[in-house]
Protein backbone atom coordinates (compact mmCIF):
# COMPACT_ATOMS: atom_id res chain seq x y z
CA UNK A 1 0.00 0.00 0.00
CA UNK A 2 1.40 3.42 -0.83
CA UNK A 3 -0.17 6.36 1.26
CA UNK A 4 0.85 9.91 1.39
CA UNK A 5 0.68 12.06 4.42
CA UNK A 6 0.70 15.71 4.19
CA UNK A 7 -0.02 19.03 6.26
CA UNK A 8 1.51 22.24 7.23
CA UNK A 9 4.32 22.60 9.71
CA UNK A 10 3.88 21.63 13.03
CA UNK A 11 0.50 19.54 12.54
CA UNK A 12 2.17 15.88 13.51
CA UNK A 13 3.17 14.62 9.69
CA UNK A 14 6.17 13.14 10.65
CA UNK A 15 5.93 11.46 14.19
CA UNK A 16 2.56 9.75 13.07
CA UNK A 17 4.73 9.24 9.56
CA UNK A 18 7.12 7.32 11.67
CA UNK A 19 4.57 5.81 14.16
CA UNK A 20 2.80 4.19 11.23
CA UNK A 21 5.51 3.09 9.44
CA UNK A 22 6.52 0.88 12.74
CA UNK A 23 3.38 -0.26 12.64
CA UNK A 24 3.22 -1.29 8.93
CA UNK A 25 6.40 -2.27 9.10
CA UNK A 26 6.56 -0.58 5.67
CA UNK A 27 9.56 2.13 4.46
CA UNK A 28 8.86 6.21 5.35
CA UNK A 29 10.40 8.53 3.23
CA UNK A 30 9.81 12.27 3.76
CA UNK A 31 10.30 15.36 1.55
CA UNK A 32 12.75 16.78 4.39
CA UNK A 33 15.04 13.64 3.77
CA UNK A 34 15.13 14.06 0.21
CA UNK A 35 16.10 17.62 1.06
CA UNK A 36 18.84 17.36 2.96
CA UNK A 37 20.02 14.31 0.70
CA UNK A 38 19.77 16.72 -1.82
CA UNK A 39 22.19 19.38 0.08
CA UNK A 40 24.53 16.85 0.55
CA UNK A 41 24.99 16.00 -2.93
CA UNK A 42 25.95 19.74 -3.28
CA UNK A 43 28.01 19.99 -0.60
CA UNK A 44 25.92 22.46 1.70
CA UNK A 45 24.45 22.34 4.77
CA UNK A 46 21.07 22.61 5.71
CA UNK A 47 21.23 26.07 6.14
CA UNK A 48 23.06 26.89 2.84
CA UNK A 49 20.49 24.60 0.76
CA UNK A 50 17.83 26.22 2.21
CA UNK A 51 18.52 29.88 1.29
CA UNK A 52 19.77 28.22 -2.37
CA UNK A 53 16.87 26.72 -2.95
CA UNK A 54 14.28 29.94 -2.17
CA UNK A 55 15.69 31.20 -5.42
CA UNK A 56 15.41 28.14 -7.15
CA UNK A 57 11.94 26.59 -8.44
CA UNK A 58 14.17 23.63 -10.09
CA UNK A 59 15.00 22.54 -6.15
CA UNK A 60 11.12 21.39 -5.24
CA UNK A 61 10.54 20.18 -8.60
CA UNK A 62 13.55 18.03 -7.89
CA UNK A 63 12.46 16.41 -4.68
CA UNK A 64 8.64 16.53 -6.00
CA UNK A 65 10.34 13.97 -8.84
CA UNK A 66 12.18 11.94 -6.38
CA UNK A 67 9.39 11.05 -3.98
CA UNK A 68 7.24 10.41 -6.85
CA UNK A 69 10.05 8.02 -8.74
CA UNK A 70 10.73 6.43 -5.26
CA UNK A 71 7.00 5.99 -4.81
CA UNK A 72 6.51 3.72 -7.87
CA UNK A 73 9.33 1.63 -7.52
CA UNK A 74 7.62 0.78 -4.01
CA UNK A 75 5.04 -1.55 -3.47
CA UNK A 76 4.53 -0.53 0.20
CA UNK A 77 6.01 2.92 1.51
CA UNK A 78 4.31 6.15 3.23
CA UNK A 79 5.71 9.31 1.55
CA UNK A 80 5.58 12.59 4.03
CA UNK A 81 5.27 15.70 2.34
CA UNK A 82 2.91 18.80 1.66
CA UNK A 83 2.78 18.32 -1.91
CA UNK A 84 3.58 14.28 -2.11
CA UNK A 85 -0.57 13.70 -2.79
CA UNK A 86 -0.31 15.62 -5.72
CA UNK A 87 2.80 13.74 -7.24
CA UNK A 88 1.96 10.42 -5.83
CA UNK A 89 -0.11 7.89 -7.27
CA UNK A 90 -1.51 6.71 -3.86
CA UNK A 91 -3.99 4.37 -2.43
CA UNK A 92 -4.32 6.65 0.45
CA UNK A 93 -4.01 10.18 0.99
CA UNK A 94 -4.28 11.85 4.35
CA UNK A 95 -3.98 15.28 5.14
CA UNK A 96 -3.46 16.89 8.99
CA UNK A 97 -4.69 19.59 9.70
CA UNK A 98 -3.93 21.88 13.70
CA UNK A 99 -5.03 24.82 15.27
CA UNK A 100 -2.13 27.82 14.08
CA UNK A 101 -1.93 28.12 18.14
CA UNK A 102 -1.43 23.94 18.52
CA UNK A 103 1.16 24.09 15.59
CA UNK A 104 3.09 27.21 17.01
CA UNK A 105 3.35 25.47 20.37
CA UNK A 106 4.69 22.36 19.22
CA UNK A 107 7.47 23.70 16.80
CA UNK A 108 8.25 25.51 19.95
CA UNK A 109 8.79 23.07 21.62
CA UNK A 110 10.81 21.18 19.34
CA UNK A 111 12.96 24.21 18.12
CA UNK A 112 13.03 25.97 21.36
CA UNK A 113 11.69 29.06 20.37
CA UNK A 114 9.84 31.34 21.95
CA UNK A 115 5.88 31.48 20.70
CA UNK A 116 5.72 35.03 18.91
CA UNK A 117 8.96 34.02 16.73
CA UNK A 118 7.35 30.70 15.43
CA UNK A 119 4.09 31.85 15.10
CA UNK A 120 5.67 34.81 12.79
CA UNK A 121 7.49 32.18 11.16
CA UNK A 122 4.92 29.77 10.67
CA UNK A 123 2.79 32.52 8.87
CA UNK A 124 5.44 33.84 6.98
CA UNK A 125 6.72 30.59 5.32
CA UNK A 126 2.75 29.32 4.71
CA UNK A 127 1.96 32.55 2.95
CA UNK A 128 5.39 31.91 1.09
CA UNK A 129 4.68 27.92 0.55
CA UNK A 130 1.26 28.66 -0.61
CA UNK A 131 2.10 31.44 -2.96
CA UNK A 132 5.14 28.87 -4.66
CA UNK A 133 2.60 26.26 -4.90
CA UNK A 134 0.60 28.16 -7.03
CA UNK A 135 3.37 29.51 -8.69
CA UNK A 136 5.25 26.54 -9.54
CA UNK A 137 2.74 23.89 -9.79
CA UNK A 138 -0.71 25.93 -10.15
CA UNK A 139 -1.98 23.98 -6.73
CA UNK A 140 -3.95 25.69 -4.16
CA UNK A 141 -2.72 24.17 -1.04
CA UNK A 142 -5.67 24.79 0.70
CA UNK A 143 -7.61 22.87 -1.52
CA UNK A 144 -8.52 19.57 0.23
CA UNK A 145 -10.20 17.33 -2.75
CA UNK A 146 -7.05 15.26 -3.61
CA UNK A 147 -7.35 13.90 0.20
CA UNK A 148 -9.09 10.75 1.11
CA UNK A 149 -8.97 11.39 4.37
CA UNK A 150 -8.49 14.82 6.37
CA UNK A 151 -7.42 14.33 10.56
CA UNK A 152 -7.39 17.08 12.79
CA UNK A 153 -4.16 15.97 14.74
CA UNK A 154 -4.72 18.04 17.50
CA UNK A 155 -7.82 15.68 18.49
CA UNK A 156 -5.84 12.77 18.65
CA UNK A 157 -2.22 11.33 20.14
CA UNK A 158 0.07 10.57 17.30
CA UNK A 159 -0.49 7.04 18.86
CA UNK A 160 -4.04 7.13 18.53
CA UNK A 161 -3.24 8.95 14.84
CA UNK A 162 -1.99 6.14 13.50
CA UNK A 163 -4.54 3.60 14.41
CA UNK A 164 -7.07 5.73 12.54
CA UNK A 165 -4.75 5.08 9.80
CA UNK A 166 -4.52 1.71 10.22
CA UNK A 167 -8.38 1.32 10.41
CA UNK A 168 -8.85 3.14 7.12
CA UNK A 169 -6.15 0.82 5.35
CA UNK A 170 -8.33 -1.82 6.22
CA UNK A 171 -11.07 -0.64 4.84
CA UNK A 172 -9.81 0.21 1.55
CA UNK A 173 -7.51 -3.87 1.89
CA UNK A 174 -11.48 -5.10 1.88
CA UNK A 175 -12.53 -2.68 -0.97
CA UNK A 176 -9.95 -3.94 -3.40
């Protein structure tokens, strides 16, 4: 089974990415790995890619390709990424979705920031995803259609996450 799991920063993509993949015991691949595979190949750091890349529209068309060309060599894998339902052929898409005040709070505390930087932050770079989105690949990010399923992640434990997850790959295991 191939399912994509996408959402903005700080709504839970990756821990229940992980969680699920554990449970699965299928691969996890995320758009953040192909990035920083990506500025090692160019010999930059994280830091250095990142400021290269705002410049450069070839950079997310590049890992777009990648998780997509990983994707169908898999028979089983989850791919984490905002975009990875639109460049995915999936049997599942999820999207999470959090409270701005929920997602601000947990970046905190995993960047130890304080609140008013990464809720500026977390504003600033959505505007700035949202507007390359539509620039680069005409997709409206707040467009929820291409999802099969939509999980408010502030409702649940990532635990409790990715047994939703679970339940709904049963469902569609029966359906096919």
């Amino acid at each position: 089974m191939i399912i994509t799991i996408g959402g903005l920063a700080g709504s839970g993509t990756t821990t229940a990415s992980k969680i699920l993949s554990e449970k699965l015991s299928i691969p996890y691949i995320s758009a953040g790995d192909i990035f920083r595979q990506m500025a090692a190949e160019n010999d930059m750091d994280i830091l250095e890619f990142g400021k290269f890349a705002e410049g450069n529209d070839e950079i997310d068309l590049e890992i777009d390709r990648r998780q997509a060309k990983i994707a169908e060599k898999s028979e089983n894998i989850i791919v984490e990424g905002r975009l990875s339902a639109y460049f995915v052929e999936a049997d599942l898409k999820i999207w999470f979705v959090a409270p701005l005040d929920v997602r601000t709070e947990r970046i905190c505390q995993r960047e130890n920031k304080s609140i008013d930087v990464v809720k500026k932050e977390i504003i600033t770079r959505g505007e700035s995803e949202a507007k390359r989105y539509r620039e680069i690949h005409g997709i409206d990010i707040g467009n929820m259609e291409v999802y099969d399923v939509v999980i408010n992640s502030h409702s649940f434990q990532p635990e409790g996450i990715a047994d939703i997850i679970l339940k709904v790959t049963e469902v569609i295991s029966c359906q096919q």
